[in-house]
C-alpha atoms as a PDB file:
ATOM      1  CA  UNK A   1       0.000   0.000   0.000  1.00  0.00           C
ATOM      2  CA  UNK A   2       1.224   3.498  -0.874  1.00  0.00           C
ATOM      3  CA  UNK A   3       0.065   6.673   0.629  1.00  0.00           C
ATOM      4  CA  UNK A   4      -0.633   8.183  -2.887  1.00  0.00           C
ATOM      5  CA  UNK A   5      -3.035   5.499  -3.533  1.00  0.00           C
ATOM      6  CA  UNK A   6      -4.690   4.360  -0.256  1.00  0.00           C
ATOM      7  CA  UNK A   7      -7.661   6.062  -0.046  1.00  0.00           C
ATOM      8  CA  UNK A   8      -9.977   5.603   2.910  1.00  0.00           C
ATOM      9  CA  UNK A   9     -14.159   4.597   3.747  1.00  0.00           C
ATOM     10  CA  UNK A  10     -16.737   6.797   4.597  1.00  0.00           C
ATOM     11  CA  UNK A  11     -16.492   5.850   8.002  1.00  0.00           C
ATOM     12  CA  UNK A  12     -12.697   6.232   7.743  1.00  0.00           C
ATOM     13  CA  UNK A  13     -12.504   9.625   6.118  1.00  0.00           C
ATOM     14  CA  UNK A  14     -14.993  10.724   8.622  1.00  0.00           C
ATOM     15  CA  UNK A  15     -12.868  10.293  11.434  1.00  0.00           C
ATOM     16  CA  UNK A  16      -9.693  11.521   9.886  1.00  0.00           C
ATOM     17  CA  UNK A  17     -11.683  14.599   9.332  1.00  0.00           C
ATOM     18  CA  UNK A  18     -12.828  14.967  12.938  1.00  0.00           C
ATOM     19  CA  UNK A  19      -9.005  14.274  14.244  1.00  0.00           C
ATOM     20  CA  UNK A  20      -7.929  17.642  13.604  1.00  0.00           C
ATOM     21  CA  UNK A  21     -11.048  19.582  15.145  1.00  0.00           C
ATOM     22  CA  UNK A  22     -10.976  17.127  18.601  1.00  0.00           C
ATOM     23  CA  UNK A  23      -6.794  18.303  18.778  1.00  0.00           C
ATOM     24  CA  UNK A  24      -7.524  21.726  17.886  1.00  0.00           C
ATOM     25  CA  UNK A  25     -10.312  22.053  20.229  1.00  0.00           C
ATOM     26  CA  UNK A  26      -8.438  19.735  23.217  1.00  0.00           C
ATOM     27  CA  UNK A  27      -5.661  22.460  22.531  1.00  0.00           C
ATOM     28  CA  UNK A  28      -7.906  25.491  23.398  1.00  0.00           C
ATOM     29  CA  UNK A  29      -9.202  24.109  26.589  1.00  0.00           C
ATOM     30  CA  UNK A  30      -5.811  23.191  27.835  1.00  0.00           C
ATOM     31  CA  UNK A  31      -4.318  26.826  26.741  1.00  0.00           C
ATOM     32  CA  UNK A  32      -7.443  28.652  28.431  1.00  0.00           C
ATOM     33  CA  UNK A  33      -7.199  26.227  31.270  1.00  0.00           C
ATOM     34  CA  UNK A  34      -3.685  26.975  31.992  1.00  0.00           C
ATOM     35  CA  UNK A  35      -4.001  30.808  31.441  1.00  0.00           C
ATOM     36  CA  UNK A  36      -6.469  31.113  34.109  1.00  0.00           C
ATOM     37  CA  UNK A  37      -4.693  28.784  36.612  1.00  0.00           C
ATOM     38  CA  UNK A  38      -2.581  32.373  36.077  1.00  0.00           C
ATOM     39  CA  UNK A  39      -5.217  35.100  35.910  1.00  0.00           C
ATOM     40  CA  UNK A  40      -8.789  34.060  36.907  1.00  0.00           C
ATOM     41  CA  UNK A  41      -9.748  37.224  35.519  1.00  0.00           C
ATOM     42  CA  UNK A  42      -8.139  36.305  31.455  1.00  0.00           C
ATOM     43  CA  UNK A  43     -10.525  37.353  28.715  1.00  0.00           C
ATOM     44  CA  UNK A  44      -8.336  36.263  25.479  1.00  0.00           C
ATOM     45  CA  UNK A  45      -8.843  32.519  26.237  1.00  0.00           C
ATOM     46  CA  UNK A  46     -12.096  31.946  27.883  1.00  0.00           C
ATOM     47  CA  UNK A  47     -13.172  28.929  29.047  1.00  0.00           C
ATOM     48  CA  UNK A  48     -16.124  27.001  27.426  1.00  0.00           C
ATOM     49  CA  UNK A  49     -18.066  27.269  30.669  1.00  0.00           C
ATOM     50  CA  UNK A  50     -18.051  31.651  30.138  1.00  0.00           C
ATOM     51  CA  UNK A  51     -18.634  31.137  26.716  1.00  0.00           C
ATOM     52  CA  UNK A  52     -21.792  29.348  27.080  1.00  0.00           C
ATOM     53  CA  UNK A  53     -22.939  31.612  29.814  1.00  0.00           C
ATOM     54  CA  UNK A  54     -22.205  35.119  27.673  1.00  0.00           C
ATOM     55  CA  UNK A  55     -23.876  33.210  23.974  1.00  0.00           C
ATOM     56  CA  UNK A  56     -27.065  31.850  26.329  1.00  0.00           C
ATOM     57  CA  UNK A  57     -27.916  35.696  26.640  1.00  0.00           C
ATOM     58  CA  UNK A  58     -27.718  36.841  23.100  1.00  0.00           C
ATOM     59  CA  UNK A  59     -29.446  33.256  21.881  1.00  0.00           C
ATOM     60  CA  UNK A  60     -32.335  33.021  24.934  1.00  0.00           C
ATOM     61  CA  UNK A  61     -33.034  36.065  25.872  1.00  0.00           C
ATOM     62  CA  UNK A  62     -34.703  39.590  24.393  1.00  0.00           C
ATOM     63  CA  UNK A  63     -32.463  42.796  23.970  1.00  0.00           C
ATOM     64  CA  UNK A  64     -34.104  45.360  26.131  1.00  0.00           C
ATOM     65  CA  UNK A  65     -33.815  48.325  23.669  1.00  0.00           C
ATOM     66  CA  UNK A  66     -34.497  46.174  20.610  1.00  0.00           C
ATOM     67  CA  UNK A  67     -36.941  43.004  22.243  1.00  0.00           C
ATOM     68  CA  UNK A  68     -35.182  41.011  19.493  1.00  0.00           C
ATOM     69  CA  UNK A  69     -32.908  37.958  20.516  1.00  0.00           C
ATOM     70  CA  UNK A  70     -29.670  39.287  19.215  1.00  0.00           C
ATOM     71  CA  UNK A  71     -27.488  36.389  18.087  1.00  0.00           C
ATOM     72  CA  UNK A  72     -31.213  34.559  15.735  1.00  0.00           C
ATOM     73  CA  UNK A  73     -31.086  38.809  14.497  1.00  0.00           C
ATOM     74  CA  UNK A  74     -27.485  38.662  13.775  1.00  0.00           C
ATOM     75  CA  UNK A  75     -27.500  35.552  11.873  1.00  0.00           C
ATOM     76  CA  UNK A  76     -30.877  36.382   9.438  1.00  0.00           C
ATOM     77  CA  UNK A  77     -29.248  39.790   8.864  1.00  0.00           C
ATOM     78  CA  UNK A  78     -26.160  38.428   7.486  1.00  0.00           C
ATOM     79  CA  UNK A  79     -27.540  35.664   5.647  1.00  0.00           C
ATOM     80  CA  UNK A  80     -30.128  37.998   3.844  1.00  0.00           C
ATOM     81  CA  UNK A  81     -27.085  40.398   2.490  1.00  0.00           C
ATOM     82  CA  UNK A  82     -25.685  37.025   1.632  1.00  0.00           C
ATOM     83  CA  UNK A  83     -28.134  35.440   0.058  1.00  0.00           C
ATOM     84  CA  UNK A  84     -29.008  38.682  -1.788  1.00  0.00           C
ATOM     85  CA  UNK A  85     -25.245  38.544  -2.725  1.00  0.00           C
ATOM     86  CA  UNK A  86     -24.459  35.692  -3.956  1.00  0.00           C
ATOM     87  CA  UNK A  87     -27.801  35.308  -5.888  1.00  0.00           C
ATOM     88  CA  UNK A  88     -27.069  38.446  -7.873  1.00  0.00           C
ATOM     89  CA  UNK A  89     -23.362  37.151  -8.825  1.00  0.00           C
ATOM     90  CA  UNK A  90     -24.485  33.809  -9.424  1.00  0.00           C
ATOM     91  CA  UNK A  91     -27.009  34.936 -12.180  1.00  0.00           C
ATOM     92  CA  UNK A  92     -24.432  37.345 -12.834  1.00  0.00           C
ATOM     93  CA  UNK A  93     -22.096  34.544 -13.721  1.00  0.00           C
ATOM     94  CA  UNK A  94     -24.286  32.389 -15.599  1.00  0.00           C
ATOM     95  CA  UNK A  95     -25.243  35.071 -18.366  1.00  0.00           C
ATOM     96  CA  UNK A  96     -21.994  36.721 -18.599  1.00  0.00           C
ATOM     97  CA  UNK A  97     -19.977  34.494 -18.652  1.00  0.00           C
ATOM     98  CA  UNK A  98     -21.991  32.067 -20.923  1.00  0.00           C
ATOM     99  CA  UNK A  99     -21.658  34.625 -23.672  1.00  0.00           C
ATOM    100  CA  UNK A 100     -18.449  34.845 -22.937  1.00  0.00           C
ATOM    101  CA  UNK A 101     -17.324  31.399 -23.158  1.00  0.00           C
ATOM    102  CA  UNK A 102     -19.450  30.716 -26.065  1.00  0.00           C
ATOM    103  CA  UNK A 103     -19.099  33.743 -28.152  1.00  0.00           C
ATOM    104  CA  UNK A 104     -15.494  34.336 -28.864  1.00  0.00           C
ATOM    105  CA  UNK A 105     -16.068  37.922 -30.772  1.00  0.00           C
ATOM    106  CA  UNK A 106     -18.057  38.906 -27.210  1.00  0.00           C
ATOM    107  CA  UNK A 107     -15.100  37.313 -25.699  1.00  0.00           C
ATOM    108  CA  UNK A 108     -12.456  39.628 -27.200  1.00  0.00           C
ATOM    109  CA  UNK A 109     -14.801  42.456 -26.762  1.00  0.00           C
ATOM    110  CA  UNK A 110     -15.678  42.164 -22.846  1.00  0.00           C
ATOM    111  CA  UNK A 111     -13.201  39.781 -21.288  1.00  0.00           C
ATOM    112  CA  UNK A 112     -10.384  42.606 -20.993  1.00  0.00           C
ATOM    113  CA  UNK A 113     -13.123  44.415 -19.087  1.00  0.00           C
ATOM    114  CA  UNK A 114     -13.970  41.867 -16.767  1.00  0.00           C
ATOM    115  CA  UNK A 115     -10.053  40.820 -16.414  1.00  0.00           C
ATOM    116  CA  UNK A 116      -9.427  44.519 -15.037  1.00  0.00           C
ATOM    117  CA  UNK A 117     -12.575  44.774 -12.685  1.00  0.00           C
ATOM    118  CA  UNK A 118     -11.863  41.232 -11.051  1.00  0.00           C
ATOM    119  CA  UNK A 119      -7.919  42.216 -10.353  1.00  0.00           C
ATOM    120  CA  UNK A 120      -9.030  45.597  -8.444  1.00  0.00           C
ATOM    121  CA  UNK A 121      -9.329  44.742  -4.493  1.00  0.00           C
ATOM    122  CA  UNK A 122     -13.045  44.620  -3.702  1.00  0.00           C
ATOM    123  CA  UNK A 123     -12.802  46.094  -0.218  1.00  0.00           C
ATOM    124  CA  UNK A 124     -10.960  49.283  -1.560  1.00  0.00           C
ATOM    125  CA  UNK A 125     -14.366  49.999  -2.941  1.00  0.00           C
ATOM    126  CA  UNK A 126     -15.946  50.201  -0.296  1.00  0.00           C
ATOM    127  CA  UNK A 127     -16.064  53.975   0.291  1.00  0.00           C
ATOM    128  CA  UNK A 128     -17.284  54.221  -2.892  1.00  0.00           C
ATOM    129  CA  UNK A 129     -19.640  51.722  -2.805  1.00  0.00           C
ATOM    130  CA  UNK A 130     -21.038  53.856   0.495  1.00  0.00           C
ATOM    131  CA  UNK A 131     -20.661  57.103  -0.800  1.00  0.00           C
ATOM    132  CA  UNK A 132     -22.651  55.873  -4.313  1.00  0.00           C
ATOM    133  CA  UNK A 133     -25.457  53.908  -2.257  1.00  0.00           C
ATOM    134  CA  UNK A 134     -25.701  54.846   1.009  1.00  0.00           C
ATOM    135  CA  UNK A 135     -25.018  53.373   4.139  1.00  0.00           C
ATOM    136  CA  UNK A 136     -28.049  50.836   3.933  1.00  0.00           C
ATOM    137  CA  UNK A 137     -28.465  47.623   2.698  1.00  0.00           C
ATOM    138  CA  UNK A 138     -27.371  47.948  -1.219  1.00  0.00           C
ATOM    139  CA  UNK A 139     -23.999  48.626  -0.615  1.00  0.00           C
ATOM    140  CA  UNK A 140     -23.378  45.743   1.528  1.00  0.00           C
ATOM    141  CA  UNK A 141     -24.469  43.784  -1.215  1.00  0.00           C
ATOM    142  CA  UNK A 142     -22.891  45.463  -4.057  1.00  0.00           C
ATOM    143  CA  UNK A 143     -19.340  44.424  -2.189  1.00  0.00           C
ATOM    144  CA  UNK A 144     -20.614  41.069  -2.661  1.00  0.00           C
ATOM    145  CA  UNK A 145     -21.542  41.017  -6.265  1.00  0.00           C
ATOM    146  CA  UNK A 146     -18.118  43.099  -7.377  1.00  0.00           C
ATOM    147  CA  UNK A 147     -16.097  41.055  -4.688  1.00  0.00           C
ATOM    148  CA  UNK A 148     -17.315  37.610  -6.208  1.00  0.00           C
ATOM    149  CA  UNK A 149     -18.727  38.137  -9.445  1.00  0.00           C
ATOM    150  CA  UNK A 150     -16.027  38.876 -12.002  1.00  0.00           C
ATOM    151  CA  UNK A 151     -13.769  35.471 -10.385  1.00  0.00           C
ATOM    152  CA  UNK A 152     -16.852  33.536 -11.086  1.00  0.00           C
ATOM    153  CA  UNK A 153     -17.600  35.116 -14.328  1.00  0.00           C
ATOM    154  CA  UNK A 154     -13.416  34.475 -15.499  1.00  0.00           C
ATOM    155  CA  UNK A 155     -13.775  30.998 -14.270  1.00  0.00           C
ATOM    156  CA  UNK A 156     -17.325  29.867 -16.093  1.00  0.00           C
ATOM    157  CA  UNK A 157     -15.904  31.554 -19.489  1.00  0.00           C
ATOM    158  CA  UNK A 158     -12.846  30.024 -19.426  1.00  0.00           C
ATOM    159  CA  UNK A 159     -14.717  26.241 -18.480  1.00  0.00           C
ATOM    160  CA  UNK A 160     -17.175  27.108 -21.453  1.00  0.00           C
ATOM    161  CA  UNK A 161     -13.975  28.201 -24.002  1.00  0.00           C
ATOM    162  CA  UNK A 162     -11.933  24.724 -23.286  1.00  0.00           C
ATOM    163  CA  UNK A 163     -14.695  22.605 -24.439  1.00  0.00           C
ATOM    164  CA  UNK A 164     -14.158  20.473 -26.888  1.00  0.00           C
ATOM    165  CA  UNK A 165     -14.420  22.102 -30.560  1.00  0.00           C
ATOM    166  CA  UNK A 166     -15.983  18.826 -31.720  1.00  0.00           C
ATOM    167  CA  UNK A 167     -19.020  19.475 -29.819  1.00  0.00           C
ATOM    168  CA  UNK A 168     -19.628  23.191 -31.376  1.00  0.00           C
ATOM    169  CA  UNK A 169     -19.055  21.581 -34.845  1.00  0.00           C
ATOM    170  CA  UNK A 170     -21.457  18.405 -34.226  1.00  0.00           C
ATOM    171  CA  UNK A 171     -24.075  20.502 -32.938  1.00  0.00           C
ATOM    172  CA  UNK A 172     -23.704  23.220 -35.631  1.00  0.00           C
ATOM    173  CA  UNK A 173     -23.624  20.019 -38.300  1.00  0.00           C
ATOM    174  CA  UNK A 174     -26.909  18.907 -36.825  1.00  0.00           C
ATOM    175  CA  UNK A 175     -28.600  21.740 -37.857  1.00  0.00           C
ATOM    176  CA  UNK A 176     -28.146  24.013 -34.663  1.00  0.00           C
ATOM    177  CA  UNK A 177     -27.543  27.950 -34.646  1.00  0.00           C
ATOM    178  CA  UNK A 178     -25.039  29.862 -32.355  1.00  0.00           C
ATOM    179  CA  UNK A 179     -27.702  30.375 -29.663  1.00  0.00           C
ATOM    180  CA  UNK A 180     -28.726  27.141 -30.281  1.00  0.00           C
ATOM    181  CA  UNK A 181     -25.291  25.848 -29.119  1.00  0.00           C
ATOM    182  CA  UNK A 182     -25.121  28.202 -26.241  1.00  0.00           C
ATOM    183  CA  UNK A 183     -28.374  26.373 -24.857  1.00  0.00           C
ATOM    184  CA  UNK A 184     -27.643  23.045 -25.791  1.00  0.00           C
ATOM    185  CA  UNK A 185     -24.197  22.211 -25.775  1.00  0.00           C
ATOM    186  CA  UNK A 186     -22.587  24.920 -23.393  1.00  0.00           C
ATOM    187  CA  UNK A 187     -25.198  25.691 -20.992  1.00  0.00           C
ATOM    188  CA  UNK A 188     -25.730  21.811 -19.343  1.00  0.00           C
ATOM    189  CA  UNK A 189     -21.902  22.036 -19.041  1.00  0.00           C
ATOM    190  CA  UNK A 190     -21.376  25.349 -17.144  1.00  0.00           C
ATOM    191  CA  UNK A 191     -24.210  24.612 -14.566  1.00  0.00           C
ATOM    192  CA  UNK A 192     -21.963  21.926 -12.715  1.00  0.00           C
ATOM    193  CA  UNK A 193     -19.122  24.118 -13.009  1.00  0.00           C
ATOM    194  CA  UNK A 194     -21.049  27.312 -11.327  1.00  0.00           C
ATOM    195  CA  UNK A 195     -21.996  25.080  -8.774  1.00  0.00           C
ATOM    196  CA  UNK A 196     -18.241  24.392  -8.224  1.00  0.00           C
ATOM    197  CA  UNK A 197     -17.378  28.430  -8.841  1.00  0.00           C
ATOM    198  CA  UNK A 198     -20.311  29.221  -6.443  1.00  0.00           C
ATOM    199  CA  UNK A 199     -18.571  26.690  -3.584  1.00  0.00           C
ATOM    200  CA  UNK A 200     -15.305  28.301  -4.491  1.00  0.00           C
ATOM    201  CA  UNK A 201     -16.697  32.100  -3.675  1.00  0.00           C
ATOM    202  CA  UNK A 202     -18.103  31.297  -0.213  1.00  0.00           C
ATOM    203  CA  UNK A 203     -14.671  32.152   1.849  1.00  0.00           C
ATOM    204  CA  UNK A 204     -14.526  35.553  -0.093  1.00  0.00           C
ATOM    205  CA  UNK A 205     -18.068  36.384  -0.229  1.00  0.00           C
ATOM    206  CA  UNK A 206     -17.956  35.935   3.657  1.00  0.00           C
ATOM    207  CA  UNK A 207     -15.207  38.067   4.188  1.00  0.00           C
ATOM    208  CA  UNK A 208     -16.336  40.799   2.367  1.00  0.00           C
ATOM    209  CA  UNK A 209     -19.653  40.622   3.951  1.00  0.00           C
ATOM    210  CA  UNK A 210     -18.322  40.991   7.889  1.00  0.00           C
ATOM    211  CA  UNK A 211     -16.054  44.034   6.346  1.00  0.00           C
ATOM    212  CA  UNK A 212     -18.838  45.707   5.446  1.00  0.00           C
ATOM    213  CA  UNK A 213     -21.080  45.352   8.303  1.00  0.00           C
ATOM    214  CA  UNK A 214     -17.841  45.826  10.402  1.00  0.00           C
ATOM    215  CA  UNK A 215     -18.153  49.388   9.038  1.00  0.00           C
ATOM    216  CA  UNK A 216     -21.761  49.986   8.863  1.00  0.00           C
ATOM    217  CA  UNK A 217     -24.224  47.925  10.198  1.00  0.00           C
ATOM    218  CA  UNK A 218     -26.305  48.594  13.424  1.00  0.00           C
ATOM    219  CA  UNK A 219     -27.305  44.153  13.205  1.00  0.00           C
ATOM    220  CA  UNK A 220     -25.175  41.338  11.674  1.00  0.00           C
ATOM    221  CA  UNK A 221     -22.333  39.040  12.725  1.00  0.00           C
ATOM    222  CA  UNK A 222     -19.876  41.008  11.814  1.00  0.00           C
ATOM    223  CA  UNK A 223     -21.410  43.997  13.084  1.00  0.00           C
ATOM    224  CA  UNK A 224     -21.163  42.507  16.556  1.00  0.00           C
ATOM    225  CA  UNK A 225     -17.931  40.917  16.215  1.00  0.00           C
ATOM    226  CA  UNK A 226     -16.559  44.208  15.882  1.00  0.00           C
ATOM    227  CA  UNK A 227     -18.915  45.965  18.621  1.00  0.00           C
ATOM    228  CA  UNK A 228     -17.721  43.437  21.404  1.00  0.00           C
ATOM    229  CA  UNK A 229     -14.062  43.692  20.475  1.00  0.00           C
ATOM    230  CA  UNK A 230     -13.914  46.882  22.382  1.00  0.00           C
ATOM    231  CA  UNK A 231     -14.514  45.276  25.644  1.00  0.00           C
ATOM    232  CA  UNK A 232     -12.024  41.879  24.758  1.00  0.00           C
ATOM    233  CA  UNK A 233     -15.480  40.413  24.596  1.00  0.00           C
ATOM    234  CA  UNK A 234     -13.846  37.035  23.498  1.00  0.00           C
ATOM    235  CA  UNK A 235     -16.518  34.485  24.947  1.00  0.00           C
ATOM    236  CA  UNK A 236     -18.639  36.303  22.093  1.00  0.00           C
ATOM    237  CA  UNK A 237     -16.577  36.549  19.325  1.00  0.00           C
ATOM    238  CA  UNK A 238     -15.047  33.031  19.551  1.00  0.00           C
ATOM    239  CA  UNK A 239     -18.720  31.488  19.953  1.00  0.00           C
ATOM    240  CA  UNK A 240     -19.573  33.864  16.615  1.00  0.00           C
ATOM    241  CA  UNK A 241     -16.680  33.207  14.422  1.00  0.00           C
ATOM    242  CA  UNK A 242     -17.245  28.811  15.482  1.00  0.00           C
ATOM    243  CA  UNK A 243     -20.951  30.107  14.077  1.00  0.00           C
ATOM    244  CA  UNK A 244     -19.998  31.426  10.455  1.00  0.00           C
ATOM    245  CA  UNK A 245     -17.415  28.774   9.972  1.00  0.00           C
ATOM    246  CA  UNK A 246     -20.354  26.402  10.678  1.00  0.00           C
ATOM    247  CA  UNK A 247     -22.676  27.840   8.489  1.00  0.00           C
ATOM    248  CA  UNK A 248     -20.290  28.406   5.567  1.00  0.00           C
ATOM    249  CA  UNK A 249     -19.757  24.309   5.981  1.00  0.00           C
ATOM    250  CA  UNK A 250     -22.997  23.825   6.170  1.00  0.00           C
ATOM    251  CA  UNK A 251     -23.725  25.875   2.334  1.00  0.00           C
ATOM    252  CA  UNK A 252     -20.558  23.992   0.859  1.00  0.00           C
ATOM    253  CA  UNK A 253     -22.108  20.812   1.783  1.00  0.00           C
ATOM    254  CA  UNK A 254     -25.488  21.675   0.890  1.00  0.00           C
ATOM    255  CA  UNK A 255     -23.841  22.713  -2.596  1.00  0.00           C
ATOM    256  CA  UNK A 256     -21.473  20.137  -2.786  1.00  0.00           C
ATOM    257  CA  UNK A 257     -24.808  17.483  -2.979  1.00  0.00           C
ATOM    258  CA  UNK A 258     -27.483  19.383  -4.710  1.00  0.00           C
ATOM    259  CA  UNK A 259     -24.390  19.311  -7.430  1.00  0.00           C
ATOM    260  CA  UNK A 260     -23.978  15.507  -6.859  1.00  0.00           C
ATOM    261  CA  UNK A 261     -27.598  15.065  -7.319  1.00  0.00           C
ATOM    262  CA  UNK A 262     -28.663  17.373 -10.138  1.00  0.00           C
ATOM    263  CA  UNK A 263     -25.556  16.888 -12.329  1.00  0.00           C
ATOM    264  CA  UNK A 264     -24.232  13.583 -11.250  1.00  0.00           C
ATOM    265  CA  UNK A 265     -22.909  12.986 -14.861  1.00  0.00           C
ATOM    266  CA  UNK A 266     -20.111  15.301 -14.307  1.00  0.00           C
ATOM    267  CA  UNK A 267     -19.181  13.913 -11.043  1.00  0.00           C
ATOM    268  CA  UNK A 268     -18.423  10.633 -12.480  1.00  0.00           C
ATOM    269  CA  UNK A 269     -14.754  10.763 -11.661  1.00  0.00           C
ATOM    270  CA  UNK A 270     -15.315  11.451  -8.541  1.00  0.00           C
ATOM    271  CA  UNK A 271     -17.299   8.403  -6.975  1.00  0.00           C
END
């Protein structure tokens, strides 16, 4: 048996995969453990017990000024923008960069265009973004689209230009038209791969989400990551950051098998 080739079971894969969360999180509790045998009073590692206690109030119980339970308030906030976000650069992706890939005179014409937006750093436009929209909800959203959109865009042309010429010709010998084609032939094929692109843009599309309502927001998880940090508030943010690493596994997976199922052809090689 060699290591490039042994591949493990469900069952074993599964555990691999949990190895490294059980050491990391064993890790923490003996770090915060030891730092308050030190100083009972240490707010950069708290202990699970003070995390529990400080989340229990945000998730239980009302806000007195708002009467909303903070954390469920946080959460829908951020996943609307999100949502919002990546539907608009998904459908974003799909048309663009169909034409794109399929169309090589649209090609020539736009792709320099969308080369240069997606190389300019999304969060430097965020003062224009605010200044052009407002401090609402749009240009929260716009980061997302502009932050996400073009790399998704690049990466469905370019999986729509590589396909095989035969196919064009075949289809085009069959009696089809260029639009035709773009329907037929390209379009199955770039669904699986915006799934994929989609998967890909989660990370980013998170990150430029929590800048945005780091810098104005008055309700989101990044909004009050960056309100607690003031006070060291680290049984909060720890507890919040665990919660959008959880939810950003839980859209790759849910993405990861609505792929599987819808377009299991192209995951062939995969099984």
């Amino acid at each position: 048996m060699r290591w490039v080739t042994a591949t493990p079971g469900r069952r074993g894969a599964l555990l691999l995969g949990a190895a490294p969360l059980v050491v990391l999180a064993l890790g923490y509790v003996i770090a915060a453990a030891a730092r308050h045998a030190d100083n009972p009073a240490d707010k950069i590692l708290p202990l699970p017990g003070a995390m529990l206690a400080a989340m229990s109030d945000l998730v239980l119980e009302q806000d007195r000024l708002s009467g909303q339970y903070l954390f469920w308030a946080d959460t829908l906030a951020s996943l609307g923008r999100l949502a919002a976000g990546l539907g608009i650069a998904t459908l974003s992706a799909l048309l663009v960069g169909l034409v794109l890939g399929a169309l090589p005179r649209v090609r020539a014409t736009l792709g320099p265009l969308v080369t240069a937006i997606a190389v300019i750093p999304p969060i430097a436009l965020l003062p224009i973004l605010f200044i052009t929209f407002g401090l609402g909800e749009t240009a929260k959203v716009a980061l997302i689209v502009i932050g996400i959109a073009p790399f998704m865009i690049r990466d469905l042309a370019g999986h729509i230009g590589a396909l095989p010429r035969e196919q064009v010709v075949k289809a085009l010998t069959l009696g089809a038209n260029s639009w035709g084609v773009v329907l037929r032939v390209a379009l199955p094929q770039a669904l699986p791969r915006l799934f994929e692109a989609l998967r890909l843009s989660l990370g980013p599309a998170w990150v430029f989400l929590i800048s945005a309502e780091a810098i104005a927001a008055d309700v989101g998880l990044g909004y009050r990551i960056f309100l607690v940090r003031r006070y060291l508030a680290m049984d909060v943010i720890i507890p919040y950051v665990a919660w959008i690493a959880l939810l950003a596994v839980a859209m790759d997976f849910a993405l990861t098998r609505s792929s599987r199922r819808l377009f299991g052809w192209a995951h062939l090689d995969a099984r």
